[in-house]
Protein backbone atom coordinates (compact mmCIF):
# COMPACT_ATOMS: atom_id res chain seq x y z
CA UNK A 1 82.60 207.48 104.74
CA UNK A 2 79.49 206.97 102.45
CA UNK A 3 77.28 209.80 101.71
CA UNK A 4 74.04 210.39 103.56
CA UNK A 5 71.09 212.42 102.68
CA UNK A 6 68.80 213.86 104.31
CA UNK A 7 65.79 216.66 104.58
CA UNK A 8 64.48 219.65 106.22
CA UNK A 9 61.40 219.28 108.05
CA UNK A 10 58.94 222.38 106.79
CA UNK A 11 57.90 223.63 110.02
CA UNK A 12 57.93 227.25 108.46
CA UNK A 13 56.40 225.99 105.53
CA UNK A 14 57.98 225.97 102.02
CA UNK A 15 60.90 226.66 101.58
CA UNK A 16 60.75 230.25 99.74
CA UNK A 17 61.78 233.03 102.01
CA UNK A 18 58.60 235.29 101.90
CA UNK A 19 56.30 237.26 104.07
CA UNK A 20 52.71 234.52 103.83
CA UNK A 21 50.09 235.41 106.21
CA UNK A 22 48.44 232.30 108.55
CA UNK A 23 45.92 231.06 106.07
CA UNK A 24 48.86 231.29 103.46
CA UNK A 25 51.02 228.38 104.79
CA UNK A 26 49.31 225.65 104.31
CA UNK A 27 52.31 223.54 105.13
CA UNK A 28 53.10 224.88 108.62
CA UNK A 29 51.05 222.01 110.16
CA UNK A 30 52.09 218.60 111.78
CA UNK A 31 49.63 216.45 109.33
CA UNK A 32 52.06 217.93 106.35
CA UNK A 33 55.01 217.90 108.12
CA UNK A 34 54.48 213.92 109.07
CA UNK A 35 53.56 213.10 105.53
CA UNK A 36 56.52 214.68 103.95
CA UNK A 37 59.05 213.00 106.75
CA UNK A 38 57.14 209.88 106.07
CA UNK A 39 57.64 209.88 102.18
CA UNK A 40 61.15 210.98 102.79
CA UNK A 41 61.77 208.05 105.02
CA UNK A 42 60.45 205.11 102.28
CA UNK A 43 62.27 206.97 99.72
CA UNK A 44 65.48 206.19 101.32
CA UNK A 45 66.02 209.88 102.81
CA UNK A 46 68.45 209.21 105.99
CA UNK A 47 68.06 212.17 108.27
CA UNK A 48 65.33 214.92 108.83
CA UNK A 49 66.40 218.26 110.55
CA UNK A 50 63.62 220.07 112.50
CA UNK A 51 64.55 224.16 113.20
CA UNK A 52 63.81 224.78 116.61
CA UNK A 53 61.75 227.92 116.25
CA UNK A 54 59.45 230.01 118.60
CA UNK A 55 58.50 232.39 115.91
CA UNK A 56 58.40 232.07 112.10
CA UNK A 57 61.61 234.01 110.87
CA UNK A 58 61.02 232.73 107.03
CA UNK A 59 56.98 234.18 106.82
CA UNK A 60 57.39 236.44 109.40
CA UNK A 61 55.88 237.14 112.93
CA UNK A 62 52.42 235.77 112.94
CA UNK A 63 53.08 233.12 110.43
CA UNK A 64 52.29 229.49 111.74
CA UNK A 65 55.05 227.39 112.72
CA UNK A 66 55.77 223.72 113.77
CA UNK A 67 57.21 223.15 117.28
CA UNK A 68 60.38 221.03 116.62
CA UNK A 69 60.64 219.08 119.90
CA UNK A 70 56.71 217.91 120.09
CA UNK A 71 56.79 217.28 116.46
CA UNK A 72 60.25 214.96 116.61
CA UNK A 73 58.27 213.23 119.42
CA UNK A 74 55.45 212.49 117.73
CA UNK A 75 56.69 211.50 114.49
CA UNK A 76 59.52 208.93 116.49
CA UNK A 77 56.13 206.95 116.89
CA UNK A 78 55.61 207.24 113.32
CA UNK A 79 58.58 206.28 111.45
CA UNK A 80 60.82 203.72 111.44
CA UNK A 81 64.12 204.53 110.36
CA UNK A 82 65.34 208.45 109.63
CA UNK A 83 66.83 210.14 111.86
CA UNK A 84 65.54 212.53 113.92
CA UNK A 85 67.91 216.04 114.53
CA UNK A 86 65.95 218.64 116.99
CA UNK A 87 67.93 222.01 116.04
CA UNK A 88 67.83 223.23 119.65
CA UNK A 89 68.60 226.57 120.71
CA UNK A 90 71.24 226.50 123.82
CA UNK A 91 70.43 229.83 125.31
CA UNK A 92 66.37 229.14 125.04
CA UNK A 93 65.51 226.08 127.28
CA UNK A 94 67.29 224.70 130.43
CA UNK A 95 69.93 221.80 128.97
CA UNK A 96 68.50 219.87 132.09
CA UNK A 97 64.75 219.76 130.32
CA UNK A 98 66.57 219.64 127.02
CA UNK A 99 68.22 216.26 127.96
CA UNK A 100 65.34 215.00 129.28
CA UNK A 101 63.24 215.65 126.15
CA UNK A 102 66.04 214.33 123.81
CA UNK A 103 66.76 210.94 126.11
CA UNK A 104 62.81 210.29 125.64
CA UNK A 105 62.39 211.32 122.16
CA UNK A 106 65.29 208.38 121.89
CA UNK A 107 63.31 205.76 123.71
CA UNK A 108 60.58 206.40 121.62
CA UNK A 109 62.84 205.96 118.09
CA UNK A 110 64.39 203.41 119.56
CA UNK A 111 67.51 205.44 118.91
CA UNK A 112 67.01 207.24 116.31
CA UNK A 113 67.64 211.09 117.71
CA UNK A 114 69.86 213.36 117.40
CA UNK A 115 70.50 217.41 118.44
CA UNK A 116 71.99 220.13 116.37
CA UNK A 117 73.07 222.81 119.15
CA UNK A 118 71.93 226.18 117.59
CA UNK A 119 73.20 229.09 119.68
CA UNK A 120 71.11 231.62 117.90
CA UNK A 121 70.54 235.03 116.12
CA UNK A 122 67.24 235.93 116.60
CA UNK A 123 66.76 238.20 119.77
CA UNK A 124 63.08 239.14 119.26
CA UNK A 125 61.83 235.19 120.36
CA UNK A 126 63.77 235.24 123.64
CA UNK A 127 62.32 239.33 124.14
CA UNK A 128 58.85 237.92 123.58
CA UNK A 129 59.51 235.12 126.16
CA UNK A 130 61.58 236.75 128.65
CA UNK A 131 64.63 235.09 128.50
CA UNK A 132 67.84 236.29 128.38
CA UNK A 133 69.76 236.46 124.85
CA UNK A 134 73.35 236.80 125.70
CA UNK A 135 75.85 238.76 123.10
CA UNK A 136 77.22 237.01 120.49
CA UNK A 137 80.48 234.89 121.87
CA UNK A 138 78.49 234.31 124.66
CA UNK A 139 76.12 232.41 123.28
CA UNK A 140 78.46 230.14 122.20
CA UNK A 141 79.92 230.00 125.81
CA UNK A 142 76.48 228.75 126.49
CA UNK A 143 76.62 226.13 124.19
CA UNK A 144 79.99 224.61 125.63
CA UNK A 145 78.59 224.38 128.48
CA UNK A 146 74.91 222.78 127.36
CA UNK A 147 77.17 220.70 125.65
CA UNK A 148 79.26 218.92 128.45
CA UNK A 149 75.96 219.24 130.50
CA UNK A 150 73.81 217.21 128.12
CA UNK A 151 76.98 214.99 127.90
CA UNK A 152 76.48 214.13 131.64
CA UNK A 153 73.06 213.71 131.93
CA UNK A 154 73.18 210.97 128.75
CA UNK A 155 76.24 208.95 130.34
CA UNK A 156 73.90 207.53 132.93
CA UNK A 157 75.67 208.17 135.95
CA UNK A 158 74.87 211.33 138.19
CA UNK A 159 77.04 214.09 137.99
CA UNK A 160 77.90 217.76 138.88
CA UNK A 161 78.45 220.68 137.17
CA UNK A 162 79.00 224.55 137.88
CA UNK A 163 79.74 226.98 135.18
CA UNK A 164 79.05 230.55 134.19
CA UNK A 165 75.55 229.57 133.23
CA UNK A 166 74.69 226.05 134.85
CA UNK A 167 74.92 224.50 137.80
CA UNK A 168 73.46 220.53 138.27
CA UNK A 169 73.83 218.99 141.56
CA UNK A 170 73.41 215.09 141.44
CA UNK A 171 72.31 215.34 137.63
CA UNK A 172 70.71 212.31 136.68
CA UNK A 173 67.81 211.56 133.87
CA UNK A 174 66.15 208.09 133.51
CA UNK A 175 65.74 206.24 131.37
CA UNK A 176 68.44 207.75 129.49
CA UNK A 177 69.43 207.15 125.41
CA UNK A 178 69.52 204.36 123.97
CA UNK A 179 71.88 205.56 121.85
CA UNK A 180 75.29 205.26 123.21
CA UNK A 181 77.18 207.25 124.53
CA UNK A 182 74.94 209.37 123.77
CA UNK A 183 73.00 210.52 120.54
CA UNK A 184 75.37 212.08 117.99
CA UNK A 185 76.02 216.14 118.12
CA UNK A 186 75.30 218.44 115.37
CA UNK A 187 76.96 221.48 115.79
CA UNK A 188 77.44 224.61 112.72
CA UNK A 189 78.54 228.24 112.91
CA UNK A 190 80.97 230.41 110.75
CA UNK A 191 82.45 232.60 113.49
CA UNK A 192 85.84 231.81 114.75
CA UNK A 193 83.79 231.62 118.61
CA UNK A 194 81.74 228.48 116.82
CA UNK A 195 84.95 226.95 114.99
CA UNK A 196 86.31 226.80 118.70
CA UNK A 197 83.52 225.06 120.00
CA UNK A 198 83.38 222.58 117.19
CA UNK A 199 87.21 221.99 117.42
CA UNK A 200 86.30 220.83 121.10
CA UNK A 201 82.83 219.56 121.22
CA UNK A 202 81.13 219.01 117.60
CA UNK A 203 80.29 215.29 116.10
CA UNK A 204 79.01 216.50 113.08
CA UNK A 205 79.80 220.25 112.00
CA UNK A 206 77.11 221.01 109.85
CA UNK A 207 77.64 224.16 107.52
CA UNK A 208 75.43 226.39 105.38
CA UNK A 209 75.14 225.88 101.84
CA UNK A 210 77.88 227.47 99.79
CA UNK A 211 80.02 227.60 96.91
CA UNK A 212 82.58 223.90 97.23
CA UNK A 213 85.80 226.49 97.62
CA UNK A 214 84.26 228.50 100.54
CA UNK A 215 82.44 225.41 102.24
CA UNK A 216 86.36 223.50 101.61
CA UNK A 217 87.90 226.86 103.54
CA UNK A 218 85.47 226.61 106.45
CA UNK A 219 86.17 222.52 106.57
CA UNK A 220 89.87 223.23 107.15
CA UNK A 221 89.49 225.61 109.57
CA UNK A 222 87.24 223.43 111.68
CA UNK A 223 89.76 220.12 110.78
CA UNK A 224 92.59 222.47 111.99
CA UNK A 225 90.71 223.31 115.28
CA UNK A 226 89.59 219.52 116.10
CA UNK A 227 93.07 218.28 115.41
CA UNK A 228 94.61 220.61 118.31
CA UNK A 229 92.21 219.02 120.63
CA UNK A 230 92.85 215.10 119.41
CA UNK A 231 89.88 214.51 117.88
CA UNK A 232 88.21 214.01 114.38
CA UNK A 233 84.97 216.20 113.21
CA UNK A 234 82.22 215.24 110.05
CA UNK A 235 80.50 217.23 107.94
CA UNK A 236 76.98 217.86 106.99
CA UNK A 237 75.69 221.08 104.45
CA UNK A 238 72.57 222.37 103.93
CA UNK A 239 71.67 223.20 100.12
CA UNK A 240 68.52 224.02 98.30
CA UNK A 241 68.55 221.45 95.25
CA UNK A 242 66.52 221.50 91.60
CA UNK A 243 67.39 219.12 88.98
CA UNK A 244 65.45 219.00 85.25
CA UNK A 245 65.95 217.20 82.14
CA UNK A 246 68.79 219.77 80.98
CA UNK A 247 70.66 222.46 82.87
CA UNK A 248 69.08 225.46 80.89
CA UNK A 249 65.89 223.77 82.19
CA UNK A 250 66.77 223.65 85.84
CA UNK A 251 67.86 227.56 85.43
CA UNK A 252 64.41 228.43 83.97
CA UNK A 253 62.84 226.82 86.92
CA UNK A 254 65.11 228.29 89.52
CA UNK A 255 63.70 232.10 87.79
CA UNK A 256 60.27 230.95 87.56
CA UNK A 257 60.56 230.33 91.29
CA UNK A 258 62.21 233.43 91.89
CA UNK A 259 59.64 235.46 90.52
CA UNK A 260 57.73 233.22 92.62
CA UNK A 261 58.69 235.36 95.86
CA UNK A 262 56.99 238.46 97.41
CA UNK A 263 57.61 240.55 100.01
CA UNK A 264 60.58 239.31 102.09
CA UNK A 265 59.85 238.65 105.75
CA UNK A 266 60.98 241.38 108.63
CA UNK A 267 62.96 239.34 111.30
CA UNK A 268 63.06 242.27 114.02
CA UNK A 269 65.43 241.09 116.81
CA UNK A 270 68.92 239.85 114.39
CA UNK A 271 71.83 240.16 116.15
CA UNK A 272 74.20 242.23 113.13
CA UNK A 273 77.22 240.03 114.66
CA UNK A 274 75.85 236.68 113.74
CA UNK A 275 77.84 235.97 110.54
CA UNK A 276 75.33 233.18 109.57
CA UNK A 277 72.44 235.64 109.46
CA UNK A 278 74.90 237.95 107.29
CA UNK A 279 75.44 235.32 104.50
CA UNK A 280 72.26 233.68 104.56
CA UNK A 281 70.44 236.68 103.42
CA UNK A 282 73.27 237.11 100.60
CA UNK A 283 71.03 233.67 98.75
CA UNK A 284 68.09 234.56 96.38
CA UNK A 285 65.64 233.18 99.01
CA UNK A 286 64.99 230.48 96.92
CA UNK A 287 65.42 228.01 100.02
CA UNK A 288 67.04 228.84 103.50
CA UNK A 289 70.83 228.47 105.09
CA UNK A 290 72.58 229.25 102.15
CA UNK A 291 69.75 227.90 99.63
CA UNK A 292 71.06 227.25 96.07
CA UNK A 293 74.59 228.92 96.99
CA UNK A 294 75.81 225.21 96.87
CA UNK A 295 74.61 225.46 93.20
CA UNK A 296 72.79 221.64 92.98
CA UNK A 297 70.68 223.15 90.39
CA UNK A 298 71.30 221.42 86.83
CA UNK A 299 70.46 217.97 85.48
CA UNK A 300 70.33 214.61 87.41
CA UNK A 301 74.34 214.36 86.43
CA UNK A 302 75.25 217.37 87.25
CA UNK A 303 73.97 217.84 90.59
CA UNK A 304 75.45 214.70 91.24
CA UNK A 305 78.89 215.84 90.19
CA UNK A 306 78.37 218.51 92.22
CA UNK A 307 77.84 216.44 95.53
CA UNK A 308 79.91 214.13 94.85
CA UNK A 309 82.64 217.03 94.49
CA UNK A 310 81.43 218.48 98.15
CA UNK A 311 81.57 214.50 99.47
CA UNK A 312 85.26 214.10 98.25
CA UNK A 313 85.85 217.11 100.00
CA UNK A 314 84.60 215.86 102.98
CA UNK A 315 80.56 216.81 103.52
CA UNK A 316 79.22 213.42 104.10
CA UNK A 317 75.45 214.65 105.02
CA UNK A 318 73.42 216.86 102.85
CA UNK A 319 70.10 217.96 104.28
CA UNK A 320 68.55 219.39 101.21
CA UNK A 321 65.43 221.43 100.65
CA UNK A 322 63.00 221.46 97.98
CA UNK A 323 59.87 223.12 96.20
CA UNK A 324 56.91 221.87 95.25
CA UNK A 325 58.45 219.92 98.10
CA UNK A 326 56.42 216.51 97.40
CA UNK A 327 56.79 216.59 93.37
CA UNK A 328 60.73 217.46 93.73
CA UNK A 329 61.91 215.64 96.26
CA UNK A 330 60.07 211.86 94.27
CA UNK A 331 62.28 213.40 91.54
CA UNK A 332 65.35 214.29 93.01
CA UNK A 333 64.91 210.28 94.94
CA UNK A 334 64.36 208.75 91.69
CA UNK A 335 66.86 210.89 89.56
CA UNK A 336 69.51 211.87 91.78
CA UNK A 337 70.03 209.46 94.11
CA UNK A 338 70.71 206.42 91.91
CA UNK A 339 73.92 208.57 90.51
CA UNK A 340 75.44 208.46 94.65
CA UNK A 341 77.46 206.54 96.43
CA UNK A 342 74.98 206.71 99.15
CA UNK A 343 75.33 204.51 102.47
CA UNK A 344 73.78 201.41 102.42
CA UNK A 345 73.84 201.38 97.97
C-alpha cells in the first residue's frame, strides 16, 4: 500500500510540551488551527488528526484548547480533500451522540471523516465533568463496545444492543455516512488489553512514535492478534519530524529547540497503568506521542530513509508534527515529500 501523510491539528498549540499560560498560546485558536489544516491540505498533506481534549494536558490546566469535534465540523466546510480523524475518547461521550456527530461531520466532507477511538489516561477531565473514568482494562472494554455500537448506528439499519456499558433499543441515526460501511477506524494502544481490541475491531492501528525495532515488535503483536480473528489490520505512527541541509544541522536545531522548553506541564489525574502515558513522557518533549523517538530528524534523505524503512515495515500513515509549524512543515512538503512513494505520486 502507498504511503500517506498526514498532520496533527494544534489544538494545544505547538507542539513543545511546556507549561504556557492563556495569552501564551497563540495557536490554541480555530482561525490558526483552520489555516494550518488548510495549508496542509494544498500541500498534498492526506490526513489531519484532531486530539479530543477537555483540558490542555501539553500547557497545562488553564491553557486554551481547541474542541476537536466542533472544529472537524467546521473545517469539513472548509476543505476539500484531507481527511478528517476526531480522536474521540470512548468512556467521555455517549457512542449514541458520538455517531451522530461523526455521521454529520461526514455529510458535511462529503466523506471525508474518520474516528480514532482513544480510551484514555487522563482522569482529572472526566473528575472535572462528572463522569465516570473506569480502571484501566476497562476502558478498553468500553471501547469494544463503542465500537460495535458506532458500527450499528453507521450500517443504516436499526439495531439493538445491551452490554456492560450500553444499551440501544431500535438504534437508528439519519442521515447516516456517506462513507461506506462506515468511516474507517483508528484505533492505538500498547497494552496487551488494546492489542486485543485491535486484533478484533481496529482498521487502522495507529502507534506512538518510536524507534523502527520497537514500533516492528508492537506491529507483530497486533498482526498476530488480527490474524486469530480472520482479519487484516494497517498501520499509522505518530513522529515529530525536522529535516535541515545536513544531519549535524538538523541535531543543532533539535537542541536549540530543546532549550526552547520551560517548565513541563502538571497533568494531575494520569492513570500510572496507562503504558502510553509511561513512554510518552520517556521523549524530550520536543513534540507529543512519542515525538522524535521515531528519529525523522536529519537531512531531506535521511528522514526519508527513515520512513521509508518504517513503510516497508508496514506503517503506511505518518501523522507528523512540526515547529515553527508553518515554516517546517512548507519545508518538510517541498523537501521530504518528493523523496516518497506517497499515494497518488
Amino acid at each position: 500500500m502507498a504511503l500517506r501523510v498526514g498532520i496533527w491539528a494544534p489544538v494545544w498549540g505547538s507542539f513543545l510540551a511546556q507549561r504556557e499560560f492563556p495569552g501564551e498560546v497563540p495557536e490554541a485558536t480555530f482561525e490558526h488551527n483552520a489555516r494550518y489544516v488548510q495549508r496542509a491540505e494544498a500541500l498534498g498533506f492526506s490526513s489531519v488528526l484532531f486530539l479530543d481534549r477537555s483540558l490542555n494536558s501539553l500547557k497545562g490546566v488553564g491553557a486554551p484548547i481547541v474542541e476537536a469535534w466542533t472544529a472537524a465540523a467546521a473545517l469539513a466546510a472548509i476543505t476539500n480533500r484531507i481527511e478528517l480523524i476526531v480522536a474521540s475518547r470512548s468512556s467521555y461521550r455517549h457512542p449514541a451522540l458520538v455517531a451522530q456527530m461523526g455521521a454529520n461531520i461526514d455529510q458535511i466532507s462529503r466523506g471525508r471523516f474518520a474516528i480514532n477511538i482513544v480510551s484514555g489516561w487522563w482522569g482529572l477531565e472526566h473528575e472535572m465533568a462528572g463522569i465516570p473514568f473506569p480502571p484501566h482494562d476497562e476502558r478498553y472494554e468500553v471501547s469494544a463496545e463503542v465500537i460495535e455500537i458506532l458500527k450499528g448506528f453507521w450500517a443504516g439499519e436499526p439495531f439493538d444492543f445491551e452490554g456492560k456499558h450500553f444499551k440501544i433499543k431500535n438504534g437508528i441515526t439519519a442521515p447516516g455516512p456517506v462513507r461506506k460501511p462506515w468511516p474507517t477506524i483508528y484505533f492505538g494502544g500498547e497494552s496487551e488489553a488494546a492489542v486485543r481490541l485491535a486484533g478484533r475491531a481496529a482498521e487502522v492501528f495507529l502507534l506512538n512514535g518510536r524507534p523502527l525495532e520497537a514500533a516492528s515488535s508492537l506491529m507483530e503483536s497486533v498482526r498476530s492478534e488480527v490474524g486469530r480473528h480472520g482479519r487484516s489490520v494497517r498501520f499509522g505512527m505518530s513522529a515529530f519530524a525536522l529535516c535541515r541541509e545536513s544531519d549535524a544541522a538538523a541535531r543543532e536545531e533539535l537542541g536549540r529547540l530543546r532549550c526552547l522548553l520551560g517548565e513541563p506541564a502538571v497533568a494531575p489525574g494520569a492513570d500510572p497503568a496507562a503504558r502510553h502515558r509511561r513512554t510518552s513522557i520517556q521523549s524530550d518533549r520536543v513534540g507529543t506521542n512519542g515525538g522524535t523517538a521515531a528519529r525523522l530528524v536529519g537531512t531531506p534523505e535521511t528522514v526519508a530513509e527513515r520512513m521509508i524503512a518504517f513503510h516497508e515495515a508496514g506503517v503506511d500513515l505518518f501523522l507528523l508534527q512540526f515547529h515553527p509549524m508553518f515554516d517546517e512543515m512548507e519545508r518538510f512538503a517541498s523537501e521530504v515529500m518528493p523523496l516518497l512513494p506517497l499515494e497518488g505520486g
